[in-house]
Protein backbone atom coordinates (compact mmCIF):
# COMPACT_ATOMS: atom_id res chain seq x y z
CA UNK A 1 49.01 -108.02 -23.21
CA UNK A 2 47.05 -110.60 -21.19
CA UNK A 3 44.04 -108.68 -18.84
CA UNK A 4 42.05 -111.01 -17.05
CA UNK A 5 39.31 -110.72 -18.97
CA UNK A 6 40.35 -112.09 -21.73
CA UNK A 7 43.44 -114.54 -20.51
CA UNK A 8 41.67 -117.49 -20.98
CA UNK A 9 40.37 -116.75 -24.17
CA UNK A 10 43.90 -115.97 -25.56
CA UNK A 11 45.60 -119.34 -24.13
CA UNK A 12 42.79 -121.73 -25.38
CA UNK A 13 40.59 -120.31 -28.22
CA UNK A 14 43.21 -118.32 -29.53
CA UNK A 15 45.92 -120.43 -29.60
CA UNK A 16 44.70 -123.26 -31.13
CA UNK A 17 42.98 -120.95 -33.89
CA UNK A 18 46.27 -119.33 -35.00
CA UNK A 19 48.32 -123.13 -34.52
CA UNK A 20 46.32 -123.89 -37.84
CA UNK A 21 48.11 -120.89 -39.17
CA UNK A 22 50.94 -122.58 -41.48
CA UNK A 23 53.07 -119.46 -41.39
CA UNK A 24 52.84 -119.02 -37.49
CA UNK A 25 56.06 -119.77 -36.02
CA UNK A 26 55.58 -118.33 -32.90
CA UNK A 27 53.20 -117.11 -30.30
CA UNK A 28 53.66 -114.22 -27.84
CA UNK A 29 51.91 -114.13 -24.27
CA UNK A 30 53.22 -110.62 -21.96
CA UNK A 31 51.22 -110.23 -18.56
CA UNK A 32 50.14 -106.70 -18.19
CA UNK A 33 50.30 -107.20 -14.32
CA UNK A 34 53.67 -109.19 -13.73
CA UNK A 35 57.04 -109.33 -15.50
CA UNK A 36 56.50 -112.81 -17.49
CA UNK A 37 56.73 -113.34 -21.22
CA UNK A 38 55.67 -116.70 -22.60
CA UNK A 39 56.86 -117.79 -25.52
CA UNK A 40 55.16 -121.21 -27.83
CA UNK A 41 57.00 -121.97 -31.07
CA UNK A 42 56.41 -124.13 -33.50
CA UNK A 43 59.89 -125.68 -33.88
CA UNK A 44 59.99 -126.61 -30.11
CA UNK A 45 56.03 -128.81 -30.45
CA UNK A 46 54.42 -125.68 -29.23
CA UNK A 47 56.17 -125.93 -25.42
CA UNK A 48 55.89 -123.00 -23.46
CA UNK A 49 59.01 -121.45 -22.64
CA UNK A 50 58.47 -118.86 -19.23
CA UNK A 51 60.96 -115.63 -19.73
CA UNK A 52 60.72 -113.48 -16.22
CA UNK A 53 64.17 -111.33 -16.77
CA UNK A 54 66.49 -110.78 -19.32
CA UNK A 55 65.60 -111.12 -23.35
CA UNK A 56 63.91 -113.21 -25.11
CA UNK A 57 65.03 -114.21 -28.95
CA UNK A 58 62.32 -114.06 -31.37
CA UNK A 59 62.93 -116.03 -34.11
CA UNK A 60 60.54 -114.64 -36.48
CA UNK A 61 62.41 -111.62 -36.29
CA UNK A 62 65.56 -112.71 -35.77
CA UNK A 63 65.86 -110.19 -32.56
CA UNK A 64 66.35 -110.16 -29.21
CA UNK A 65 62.99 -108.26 -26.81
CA UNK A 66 64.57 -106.94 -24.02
CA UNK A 67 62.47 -107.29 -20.76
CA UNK A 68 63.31 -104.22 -19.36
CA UNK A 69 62.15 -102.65 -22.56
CA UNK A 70 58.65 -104.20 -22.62
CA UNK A 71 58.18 -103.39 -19.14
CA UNK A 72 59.79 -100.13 -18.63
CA UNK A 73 56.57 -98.27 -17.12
CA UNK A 74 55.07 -101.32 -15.34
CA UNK A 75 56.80 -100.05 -11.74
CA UNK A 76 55.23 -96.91 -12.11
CA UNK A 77 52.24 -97.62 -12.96
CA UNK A 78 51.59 -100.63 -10.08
């Protein structure tokens, strides 16, 4: 989960680390604060793809991450 202390660190340092990963197919951003998932895959050039309700496929996995399910405690806890 992104925190704001170390947000920046995971979109730039991070990221372009773990793109030098062959294997890496994907990459995985969920805000701690806000319903958002952001997505970056390899077959798509890296482009971020925003995911605010809903699922989101992960192709690594070959499942589907329900929204709902990742955030299921964020109302109660804001």
């Amino acid at each position: 989960m992104l925190s704001e202390s170390t947000e920046r660190i995971d979109r730039r340092e991070k990221f372009l680390s773990y793109q030098r990963i062959p294997s890496l197919r994907e990459y995985l951003l969920i805000a701690q604060d806000q319903r958002r998932l952001e997505i970056f895959r390899r077959s798509q050039d890296w482009q971020r793809e925003v995911h605010t309700q809903g699922s989101l496929h992960l192709e690594c996995l070959e499942e589907d991450l329900s929204l709902d399910a990742v955030y299921m405690d964020l109302d109660r806890l804001m």
